[in-house]
C-alpha atoms as a PDB file:
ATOM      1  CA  UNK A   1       0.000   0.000   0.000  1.00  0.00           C
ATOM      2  CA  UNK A   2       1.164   3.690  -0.987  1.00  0.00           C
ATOM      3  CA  UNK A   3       2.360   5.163   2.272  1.00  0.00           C
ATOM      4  CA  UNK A   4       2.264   9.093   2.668  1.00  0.00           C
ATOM      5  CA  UNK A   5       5.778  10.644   2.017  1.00  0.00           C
ATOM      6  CA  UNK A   6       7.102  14.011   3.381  1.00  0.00           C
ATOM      7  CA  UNK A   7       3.557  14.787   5.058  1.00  0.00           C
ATOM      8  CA  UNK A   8       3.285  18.374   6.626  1.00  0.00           C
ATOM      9  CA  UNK A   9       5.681  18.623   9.519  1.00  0.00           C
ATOM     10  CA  UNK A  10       4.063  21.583  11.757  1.00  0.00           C
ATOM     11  CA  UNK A  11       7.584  22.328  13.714  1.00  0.00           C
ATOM     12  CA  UNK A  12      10.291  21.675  11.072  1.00  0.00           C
ATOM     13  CA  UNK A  13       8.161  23.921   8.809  1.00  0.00           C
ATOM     14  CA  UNK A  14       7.564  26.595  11.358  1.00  0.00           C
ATOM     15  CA  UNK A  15      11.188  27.054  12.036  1.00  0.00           C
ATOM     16  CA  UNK A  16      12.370  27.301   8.449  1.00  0.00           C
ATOM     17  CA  UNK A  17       9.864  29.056   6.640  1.00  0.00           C
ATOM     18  CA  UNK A  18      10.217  31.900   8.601  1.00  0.00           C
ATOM     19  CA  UNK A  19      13.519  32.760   7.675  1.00  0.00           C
ATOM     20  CA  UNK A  20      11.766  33.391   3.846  1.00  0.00           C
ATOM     21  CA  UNK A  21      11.009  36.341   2.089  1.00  0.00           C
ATOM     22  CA  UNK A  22       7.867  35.054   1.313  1.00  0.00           C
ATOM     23  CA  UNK A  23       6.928  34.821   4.926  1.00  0.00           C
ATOM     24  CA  UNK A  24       8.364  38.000   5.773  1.00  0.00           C
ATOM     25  CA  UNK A  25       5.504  39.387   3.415  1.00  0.00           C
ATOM     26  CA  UNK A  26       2.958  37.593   4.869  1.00  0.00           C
ATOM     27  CA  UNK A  27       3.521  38.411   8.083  1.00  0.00           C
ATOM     28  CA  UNK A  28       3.856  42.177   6.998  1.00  0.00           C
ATOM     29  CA  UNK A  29       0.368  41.721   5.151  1.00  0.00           C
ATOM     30  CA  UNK A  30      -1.255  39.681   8.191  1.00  0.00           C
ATOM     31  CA  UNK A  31       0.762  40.118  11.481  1.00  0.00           C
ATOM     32  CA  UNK A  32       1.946  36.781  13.384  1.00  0.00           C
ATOM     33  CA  UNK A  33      -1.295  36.133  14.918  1.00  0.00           C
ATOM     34  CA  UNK A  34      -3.387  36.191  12.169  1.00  0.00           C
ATOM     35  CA  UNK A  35      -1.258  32.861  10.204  1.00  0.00           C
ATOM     36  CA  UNK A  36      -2.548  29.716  10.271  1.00  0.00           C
ATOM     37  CA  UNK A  37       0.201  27.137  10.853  1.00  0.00           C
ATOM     38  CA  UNK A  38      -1.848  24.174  11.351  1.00  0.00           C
ATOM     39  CA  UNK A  39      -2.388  21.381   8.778  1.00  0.00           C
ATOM     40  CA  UNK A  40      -6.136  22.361   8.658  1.00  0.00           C
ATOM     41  CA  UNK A  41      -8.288  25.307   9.598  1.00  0.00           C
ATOM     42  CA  UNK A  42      -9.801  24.241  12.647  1.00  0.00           C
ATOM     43  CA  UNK A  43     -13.478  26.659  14.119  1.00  0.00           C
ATOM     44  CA  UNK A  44     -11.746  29.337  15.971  1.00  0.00           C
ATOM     45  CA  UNK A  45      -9.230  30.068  13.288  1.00  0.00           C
ATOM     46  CA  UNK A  46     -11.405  30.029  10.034  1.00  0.00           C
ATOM     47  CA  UNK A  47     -12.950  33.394  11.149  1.00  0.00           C
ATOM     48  CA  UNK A  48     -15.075  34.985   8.120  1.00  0.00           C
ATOM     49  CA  UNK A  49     -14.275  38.382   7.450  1.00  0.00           C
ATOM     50  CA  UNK A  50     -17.853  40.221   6.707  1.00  0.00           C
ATOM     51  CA  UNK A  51     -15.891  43.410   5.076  1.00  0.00           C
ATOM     52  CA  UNK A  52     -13.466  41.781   2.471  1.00  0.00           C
ATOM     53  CA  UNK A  53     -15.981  40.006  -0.326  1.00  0.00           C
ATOM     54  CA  UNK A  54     -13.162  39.974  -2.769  1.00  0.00           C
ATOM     55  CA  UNK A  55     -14.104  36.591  -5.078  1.00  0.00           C
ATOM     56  CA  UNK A  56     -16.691  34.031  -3.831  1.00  0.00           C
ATOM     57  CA  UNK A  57     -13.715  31.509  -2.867  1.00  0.00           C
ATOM     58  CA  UNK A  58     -13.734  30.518   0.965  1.00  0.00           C
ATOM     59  CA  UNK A  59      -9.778  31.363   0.951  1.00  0.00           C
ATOM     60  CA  UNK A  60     -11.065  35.194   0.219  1.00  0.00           C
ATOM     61  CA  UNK A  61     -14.064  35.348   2.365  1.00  0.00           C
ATOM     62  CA  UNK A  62     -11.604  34.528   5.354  1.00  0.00           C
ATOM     63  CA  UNK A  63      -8.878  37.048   3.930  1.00  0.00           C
ATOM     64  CA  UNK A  64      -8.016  38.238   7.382  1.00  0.00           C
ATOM     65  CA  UNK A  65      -6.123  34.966   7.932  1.00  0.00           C
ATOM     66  CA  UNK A  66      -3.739  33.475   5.724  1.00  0.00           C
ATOM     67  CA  UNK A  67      -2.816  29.707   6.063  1.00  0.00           C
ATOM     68  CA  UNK A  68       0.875  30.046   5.918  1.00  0.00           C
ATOM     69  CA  UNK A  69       0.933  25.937   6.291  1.00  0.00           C
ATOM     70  CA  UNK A  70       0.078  25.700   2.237  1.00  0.00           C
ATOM     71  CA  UNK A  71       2.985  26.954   1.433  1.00  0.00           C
ATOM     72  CA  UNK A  72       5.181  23.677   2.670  1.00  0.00           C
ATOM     73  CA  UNK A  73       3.728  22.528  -0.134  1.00  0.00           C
ATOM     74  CA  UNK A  74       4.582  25.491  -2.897  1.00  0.00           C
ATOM     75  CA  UNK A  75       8.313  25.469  -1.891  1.00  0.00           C
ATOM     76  CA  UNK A  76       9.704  22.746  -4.042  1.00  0.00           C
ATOM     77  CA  UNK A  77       8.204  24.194  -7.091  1.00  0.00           C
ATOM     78  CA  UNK A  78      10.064  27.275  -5.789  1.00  0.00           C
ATOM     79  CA  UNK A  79      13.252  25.836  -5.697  1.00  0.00           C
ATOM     80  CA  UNK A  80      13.711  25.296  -9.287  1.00  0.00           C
ATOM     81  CA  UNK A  81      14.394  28.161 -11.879  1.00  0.00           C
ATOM     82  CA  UNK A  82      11.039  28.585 -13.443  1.00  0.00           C
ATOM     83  CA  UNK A  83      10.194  31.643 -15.540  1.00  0.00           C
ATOM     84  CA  UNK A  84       6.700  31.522 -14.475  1.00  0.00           C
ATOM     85  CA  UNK A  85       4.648  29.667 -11.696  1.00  0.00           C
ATOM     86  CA  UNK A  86       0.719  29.070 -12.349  1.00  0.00           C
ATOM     87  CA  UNK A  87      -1.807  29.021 -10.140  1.00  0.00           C
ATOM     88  CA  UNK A  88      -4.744  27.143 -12.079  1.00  0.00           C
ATOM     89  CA  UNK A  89      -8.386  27.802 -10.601  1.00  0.00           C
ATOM     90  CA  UNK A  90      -6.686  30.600  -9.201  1.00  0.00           C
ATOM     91  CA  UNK A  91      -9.943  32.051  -7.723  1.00  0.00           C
ATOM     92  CA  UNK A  92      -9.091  35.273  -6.138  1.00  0.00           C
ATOM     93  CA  UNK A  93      -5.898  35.322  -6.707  1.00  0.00           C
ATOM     94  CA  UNK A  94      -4.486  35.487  -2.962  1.00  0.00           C
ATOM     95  CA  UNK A  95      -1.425  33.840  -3.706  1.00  0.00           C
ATOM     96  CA  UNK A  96      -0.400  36.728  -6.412  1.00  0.00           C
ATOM     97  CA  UNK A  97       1.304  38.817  -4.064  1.00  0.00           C
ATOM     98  CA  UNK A  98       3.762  36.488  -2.347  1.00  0.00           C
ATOM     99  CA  UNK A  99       5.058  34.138  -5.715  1.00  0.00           C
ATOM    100  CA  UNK A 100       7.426  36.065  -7.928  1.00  0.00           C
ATOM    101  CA  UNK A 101       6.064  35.691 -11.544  1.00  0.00           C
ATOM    102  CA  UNK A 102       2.917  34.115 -10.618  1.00  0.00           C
ATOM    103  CA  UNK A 103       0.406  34.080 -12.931  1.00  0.00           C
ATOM    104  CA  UNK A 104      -3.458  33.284 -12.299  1.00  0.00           C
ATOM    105  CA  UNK A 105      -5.241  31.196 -14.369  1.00  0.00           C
ATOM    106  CA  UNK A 106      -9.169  31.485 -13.791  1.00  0.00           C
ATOM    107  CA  UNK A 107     -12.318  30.174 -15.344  1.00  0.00           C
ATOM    108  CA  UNK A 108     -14.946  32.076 -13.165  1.00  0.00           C
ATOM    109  CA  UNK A 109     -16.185  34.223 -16.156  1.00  0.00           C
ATOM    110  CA  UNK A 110     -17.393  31.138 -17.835  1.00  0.00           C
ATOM    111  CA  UNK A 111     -20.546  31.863 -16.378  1.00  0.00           C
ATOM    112  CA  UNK A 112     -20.868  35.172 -18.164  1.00  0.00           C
ATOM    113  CA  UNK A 113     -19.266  33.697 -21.626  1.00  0.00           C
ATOM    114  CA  UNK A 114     -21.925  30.253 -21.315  1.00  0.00           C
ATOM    115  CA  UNK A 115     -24.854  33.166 -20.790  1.00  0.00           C
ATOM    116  CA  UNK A 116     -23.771  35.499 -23.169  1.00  0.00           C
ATOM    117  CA  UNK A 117     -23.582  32.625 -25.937  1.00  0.00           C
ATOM    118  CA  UNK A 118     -27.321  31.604 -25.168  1.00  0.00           C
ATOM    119  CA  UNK A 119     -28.784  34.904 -25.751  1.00  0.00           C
ATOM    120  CA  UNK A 120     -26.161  36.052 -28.459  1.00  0.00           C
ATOM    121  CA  UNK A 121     -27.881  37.463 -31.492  1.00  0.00           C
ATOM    122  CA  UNK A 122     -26.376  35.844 -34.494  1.00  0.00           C
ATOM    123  CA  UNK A 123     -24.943  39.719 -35.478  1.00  0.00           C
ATOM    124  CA  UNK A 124     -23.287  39.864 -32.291  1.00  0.00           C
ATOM    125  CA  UNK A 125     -19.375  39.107 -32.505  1.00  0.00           C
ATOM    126  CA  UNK A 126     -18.564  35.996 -30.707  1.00  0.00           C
ATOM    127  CA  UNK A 127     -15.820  36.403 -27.483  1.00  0.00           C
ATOM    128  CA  UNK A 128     -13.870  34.004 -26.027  1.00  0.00           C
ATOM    129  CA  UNK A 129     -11.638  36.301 -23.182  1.00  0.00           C
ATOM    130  CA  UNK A 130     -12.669  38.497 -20.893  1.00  0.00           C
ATOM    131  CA  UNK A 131     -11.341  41.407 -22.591  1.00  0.00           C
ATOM    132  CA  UNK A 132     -13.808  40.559 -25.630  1.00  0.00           C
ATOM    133  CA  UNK A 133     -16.727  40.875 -23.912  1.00  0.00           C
ATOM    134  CA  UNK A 134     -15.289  44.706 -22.405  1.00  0.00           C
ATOM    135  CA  UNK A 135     -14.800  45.629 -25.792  1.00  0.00           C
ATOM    136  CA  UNK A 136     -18.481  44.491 -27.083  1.00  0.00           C
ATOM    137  CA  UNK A 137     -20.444  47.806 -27.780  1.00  0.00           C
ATOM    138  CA  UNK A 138     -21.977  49.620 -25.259  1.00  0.00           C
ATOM    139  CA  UNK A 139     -25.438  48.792 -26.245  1.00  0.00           C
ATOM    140  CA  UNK A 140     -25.100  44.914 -26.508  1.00  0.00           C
ATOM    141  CA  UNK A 141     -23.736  45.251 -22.876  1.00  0.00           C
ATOM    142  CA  UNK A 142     -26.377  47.215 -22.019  1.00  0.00           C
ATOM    143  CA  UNK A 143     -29.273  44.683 -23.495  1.00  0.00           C
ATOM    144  CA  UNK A 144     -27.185  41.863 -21.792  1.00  0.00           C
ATOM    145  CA  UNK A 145     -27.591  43.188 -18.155  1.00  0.00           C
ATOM    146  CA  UNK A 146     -30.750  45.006 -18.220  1.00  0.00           C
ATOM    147  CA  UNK A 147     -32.855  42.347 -20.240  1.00  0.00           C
ATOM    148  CA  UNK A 148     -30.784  39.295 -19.985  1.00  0.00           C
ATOM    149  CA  UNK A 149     -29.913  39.985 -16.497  1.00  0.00           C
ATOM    150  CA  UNK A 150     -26.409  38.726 -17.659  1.00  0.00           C
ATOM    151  CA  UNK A 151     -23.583  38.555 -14.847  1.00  0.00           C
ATOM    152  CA  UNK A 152     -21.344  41.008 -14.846  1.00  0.00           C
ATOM    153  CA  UNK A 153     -17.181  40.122 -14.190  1.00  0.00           C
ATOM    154  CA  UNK A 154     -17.676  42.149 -10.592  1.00  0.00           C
ATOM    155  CA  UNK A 155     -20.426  39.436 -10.355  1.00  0.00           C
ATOM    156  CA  UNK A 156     -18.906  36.610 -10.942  1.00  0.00           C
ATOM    157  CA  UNK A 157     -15.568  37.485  -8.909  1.00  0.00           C
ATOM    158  CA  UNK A 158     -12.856  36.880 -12.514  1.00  0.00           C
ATOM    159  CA  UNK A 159      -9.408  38.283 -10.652  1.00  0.00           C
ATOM    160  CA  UNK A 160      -7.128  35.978 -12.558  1.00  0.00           C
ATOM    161  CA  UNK A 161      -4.574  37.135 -14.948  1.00  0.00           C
ATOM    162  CA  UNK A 162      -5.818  34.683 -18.353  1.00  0.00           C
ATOM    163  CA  UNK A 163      -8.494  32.576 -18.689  1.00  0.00           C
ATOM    164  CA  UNK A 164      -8.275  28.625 -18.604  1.00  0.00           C
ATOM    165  CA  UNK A 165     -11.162  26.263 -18.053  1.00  0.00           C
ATOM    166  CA  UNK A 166      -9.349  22.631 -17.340  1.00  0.00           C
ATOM    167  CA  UNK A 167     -11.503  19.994 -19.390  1.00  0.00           C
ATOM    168  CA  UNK A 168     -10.179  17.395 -22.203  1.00  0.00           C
ATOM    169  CA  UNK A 169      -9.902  20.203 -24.799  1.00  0.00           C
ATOM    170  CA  UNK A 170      -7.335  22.227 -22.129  1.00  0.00           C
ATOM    171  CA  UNK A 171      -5.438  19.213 -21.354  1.00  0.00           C
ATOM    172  CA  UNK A 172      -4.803  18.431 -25.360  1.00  0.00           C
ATOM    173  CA  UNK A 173      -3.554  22.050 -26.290  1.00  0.00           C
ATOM    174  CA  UNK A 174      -1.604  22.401 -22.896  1.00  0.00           C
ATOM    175  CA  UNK A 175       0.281  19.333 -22.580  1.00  0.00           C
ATOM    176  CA  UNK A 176       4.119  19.834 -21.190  1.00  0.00           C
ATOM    177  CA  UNK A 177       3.376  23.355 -20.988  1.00  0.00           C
ATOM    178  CA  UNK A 178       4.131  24.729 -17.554  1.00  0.00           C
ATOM    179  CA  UNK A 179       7.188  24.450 -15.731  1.00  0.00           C
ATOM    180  CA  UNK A 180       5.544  24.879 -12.576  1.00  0.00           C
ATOM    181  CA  UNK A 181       1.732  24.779 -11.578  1.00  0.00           C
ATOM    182  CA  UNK A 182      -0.205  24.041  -8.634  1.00  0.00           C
ATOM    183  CA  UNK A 183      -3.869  23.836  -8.212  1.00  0.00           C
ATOM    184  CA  UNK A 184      -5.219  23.863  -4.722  1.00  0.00           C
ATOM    185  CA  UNK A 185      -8.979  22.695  -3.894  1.00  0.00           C
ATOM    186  CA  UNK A 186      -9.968  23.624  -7.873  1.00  0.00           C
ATOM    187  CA  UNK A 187     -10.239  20.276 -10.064  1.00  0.00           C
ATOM    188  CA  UNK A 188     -12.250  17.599  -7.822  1.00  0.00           C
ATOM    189  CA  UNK A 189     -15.772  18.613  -8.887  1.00  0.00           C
ATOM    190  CA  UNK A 190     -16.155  15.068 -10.756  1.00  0.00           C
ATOM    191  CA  UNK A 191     -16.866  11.603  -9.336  1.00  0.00           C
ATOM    192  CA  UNK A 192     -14.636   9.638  -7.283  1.00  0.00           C
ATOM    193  CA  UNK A 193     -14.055   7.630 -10.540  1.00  0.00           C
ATOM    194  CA  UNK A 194     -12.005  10.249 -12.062  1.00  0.00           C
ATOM    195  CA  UNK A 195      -9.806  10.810  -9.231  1.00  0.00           C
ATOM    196  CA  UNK A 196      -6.496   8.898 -11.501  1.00  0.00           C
ATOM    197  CA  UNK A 197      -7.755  10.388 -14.437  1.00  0.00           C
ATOM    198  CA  UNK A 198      -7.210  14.241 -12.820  1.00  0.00           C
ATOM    199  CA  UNK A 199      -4.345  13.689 -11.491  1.00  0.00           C
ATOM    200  CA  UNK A 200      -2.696  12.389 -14.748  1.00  0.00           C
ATOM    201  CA  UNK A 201      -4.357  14.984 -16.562  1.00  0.00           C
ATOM    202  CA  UNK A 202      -3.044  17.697 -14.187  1.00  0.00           C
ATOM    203  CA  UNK A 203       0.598  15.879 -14.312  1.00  0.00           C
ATOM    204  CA  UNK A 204       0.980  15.927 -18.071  1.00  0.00           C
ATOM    205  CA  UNK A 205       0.892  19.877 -18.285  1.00  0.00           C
ATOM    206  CA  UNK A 206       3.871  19.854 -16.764  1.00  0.00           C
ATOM    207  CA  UNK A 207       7.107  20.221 -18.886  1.00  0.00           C
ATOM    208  CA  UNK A 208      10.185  17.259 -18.080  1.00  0.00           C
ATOM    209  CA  UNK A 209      11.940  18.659 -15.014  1.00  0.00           C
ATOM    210  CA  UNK A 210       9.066  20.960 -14.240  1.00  0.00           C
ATOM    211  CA  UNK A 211       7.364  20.206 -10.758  1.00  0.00           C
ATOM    212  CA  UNK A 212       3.740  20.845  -9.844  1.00  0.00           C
ATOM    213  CA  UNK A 213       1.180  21.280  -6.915  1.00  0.00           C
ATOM    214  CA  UNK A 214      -2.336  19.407  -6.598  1.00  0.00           C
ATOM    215  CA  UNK A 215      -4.477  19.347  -3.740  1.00  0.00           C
ATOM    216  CA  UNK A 216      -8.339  18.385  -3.817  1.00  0.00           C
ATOM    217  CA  UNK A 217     -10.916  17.418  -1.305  1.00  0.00           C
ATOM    218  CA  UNK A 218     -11.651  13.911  -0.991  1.00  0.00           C
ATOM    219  CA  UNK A 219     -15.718  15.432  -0.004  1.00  0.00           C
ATOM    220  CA  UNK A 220     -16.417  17.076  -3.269  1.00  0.00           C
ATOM    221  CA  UNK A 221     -15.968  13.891  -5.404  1.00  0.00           C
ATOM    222  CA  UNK A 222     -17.886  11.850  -3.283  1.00  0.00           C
ATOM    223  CA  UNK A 223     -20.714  13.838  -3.801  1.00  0.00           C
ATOM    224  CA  UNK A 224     -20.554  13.483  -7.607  1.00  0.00           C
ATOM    225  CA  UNK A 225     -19.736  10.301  -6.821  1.00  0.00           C
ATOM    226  CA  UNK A 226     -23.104   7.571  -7.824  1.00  0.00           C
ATOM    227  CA  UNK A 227     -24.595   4.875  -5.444  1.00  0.00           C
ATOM    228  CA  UNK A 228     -23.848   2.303  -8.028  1.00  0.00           C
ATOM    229  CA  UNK A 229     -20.350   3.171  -8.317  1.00  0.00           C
ATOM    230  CA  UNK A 230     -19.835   2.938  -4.564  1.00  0.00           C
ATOM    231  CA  UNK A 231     -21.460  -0.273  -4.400  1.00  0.00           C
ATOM    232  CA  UNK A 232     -19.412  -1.663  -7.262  1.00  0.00           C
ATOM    233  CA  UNK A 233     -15.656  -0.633  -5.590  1.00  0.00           C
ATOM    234  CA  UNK A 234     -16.792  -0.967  -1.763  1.00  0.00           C
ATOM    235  CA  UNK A 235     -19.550  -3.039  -1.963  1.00  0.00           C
ATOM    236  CA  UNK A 236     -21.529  -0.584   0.684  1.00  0.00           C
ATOM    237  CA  UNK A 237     -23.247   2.894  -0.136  1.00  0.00           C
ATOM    238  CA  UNK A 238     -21.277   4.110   2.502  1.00  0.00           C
ATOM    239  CA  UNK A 239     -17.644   3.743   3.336  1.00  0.00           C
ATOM    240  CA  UNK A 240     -15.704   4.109   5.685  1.00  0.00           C
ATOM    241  CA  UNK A 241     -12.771   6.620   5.880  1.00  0.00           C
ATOM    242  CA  UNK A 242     -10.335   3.216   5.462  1.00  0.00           C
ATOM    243  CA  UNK A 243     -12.074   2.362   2.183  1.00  0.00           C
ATOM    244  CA  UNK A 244     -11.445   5.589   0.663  1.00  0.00           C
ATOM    245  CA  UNK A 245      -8.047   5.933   2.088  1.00  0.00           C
ATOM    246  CA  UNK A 246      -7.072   3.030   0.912  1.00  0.00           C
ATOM    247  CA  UNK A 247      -8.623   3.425  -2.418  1.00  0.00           C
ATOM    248  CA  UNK A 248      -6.991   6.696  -3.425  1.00  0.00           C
ATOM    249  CA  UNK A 249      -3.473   4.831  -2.642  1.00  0.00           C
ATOM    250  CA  UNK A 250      -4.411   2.311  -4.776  1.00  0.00           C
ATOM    251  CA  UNK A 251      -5.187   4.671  -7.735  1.00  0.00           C
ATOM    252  CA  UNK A 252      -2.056   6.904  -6.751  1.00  0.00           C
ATOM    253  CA  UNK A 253       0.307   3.566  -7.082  1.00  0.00           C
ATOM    254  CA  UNK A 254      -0.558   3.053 -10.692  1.00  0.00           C
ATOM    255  CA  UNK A 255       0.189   6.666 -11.814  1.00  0.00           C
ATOM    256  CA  UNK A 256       3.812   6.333 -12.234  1.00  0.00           C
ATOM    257  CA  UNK A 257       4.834   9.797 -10.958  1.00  0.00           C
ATOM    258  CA  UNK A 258       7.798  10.467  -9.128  1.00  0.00           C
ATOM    259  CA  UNK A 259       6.529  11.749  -6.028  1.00  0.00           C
ATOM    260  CA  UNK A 260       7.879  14.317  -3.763  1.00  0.00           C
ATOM    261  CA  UNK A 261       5.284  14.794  -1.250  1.00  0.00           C
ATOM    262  CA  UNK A 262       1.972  12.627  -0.764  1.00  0.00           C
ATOM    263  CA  UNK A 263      -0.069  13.840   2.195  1.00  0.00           C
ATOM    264  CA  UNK A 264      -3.474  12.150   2.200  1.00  0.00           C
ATOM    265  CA  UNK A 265      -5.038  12.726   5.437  1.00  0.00           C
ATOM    266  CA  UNK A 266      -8.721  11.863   5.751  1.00  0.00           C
ATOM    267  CA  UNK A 267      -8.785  12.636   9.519  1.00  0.00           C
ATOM    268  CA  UNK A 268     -10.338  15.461  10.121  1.00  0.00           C
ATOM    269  CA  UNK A 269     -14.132  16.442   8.882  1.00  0.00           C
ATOM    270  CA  UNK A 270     -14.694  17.832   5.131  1.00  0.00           C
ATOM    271  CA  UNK A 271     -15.321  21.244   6.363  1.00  0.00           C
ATOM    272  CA  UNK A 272     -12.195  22.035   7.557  1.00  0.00           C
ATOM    273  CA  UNK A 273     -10.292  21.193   4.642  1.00  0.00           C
ATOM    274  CA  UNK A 274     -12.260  23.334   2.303  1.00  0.00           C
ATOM    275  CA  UNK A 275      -9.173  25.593   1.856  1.00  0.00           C
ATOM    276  CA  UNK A 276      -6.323  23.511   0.922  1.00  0.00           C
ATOM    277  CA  UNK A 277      -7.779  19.621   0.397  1.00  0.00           C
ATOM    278  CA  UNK A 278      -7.202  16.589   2.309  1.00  0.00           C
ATOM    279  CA  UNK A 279      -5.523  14.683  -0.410  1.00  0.00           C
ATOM    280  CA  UNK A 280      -1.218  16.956  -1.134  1.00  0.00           C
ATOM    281  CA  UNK A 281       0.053  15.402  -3.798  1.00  0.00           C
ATOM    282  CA  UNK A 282       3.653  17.422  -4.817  1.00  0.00           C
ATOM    283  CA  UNK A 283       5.285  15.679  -7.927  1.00  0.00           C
ATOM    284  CA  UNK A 284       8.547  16.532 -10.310  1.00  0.00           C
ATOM    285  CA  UNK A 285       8.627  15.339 -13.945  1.00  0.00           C
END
């Protein structure tokens, strides 16, 4: 059975991080008090701020604390010479200010590109980036929001820096393309079935001696996840926190993927690992 390798290690982590420039930044931006060094966000530290609704991610609706732990994670992709680092599913964009050359890769204006396609008069011109739709004239903008009621990009929360929606299509025209890329809590919004099938898809973006990031929560698949399939794998509607463990190692052992950190910890309830996943996988081509 796949074991975890180089899991979080709260003290060793602690004592070195600090001595970085990106935690000198942080802790400028947030004071001490206000970083999270624990593995998860436990009640009394995932403290919503009301005032700050920048994005609709839970990472920027608690924007008055900053979960320094997820970076134990970023640092090997740090530690090579890349020209740029991605963050894809970036959300808000939080991380922006403490990567050097980060670039956000978001797919939250989908929702206004999807909706603007269904009502689309066939003399309208057709956009594909954000910046197509803020250069549509002023009165097909105007019949989108006051008719259509279409979404606007403050609506929808788009604060990346280029637009990526990760599906079959972004996997074939992206392949070997990044030399570093993480995605954190973005691409588990499919069944429990496709768990392999995202991780290789995430791993062949990345370029040969390029390194990259995934973390997803174990919760959202299962609730894509059918009755039939469950029954077919575990032979119960409802396993246990074993069953799953053990199935994600199984599925992880087949990927061939040199591994530099796998952190699968199913321990603690869904809820608290909204932010950064219960399933760290850290990988180098």
């Amino acid at each position: 059975m796949l074991e975890n390798l180089n899991s979080y290690n709260f003290e060793l982590f602690q004592t070195t991080f600090k001595y970085s420039d990106i935690y000198q930044q942080l802790a400028a931006d947030f004071e001490e008090e206000n970083l999270v060094w624990d593995k998860f966000f436990t009640p009394n530290k995932l403290q919503i701020d009301q005032k700050i609704k920048r994005g609709h991610t839970p990472r920027a609706q608690c924007s008055n604390k900053f979960t320094a732990s997820v970076f134990y994670y970023l640092l090997p992709l740090l530690k090579i010479e890349y020209d740029y680092i991605y963050d894809l599913g970036c959300g808000a964009n939080l991380f922006k200010p403490y990567i050097p050359r980060l670039v956000g890769i978001g797919a939250e204006w989908l929702h206004i590109k999807n909706g603007y396609e269904k009502i689309k008069d066939a003399s309208w011109p057709n956009i594909t980036l954000p910046q197509d739709f803020d250069n549509l004239p002023s009165m097909i903008k105007s019949e989108c929001f006051m008719i259509h009621n279409l979404p606007t990009i403050d609506d929808v929360g788009f604060y990346g820096d280029i637009y990526g929606y990760f599906d079959e299509v972004y996997v074939q025209q992206n392949t070997l393309s990044f030399q570093a890329i993480f995605s954190i809590c973005a691409l588990h919004f499919c069944p429990l079935s496709q768990f392999k099938k995202i991780v290789l898809d995430f791993a062949s973006l990345v370029k040969l001696g390029g390194k990259g990031f995934l973390a997803l929560n174990i919760q959202r698949m299962i609730e894509k996840t059918s009755t039939q399939f469950l029954v077919q794998e575990f032979a119960t509607p409802t396993p246990t926190l074993l069953q799953y463990d053990q199935y994600l190692r199984k599925e992880l052992s087949t990927c061939n993927l040199e591994f530099l950190i796998i952190d699968i910890d199913l321990s603690m309830p869904w809820y608290f690992t909204d932010l950064n996943g219960n399933i760290r996988l850290v990988f180098q081509k």
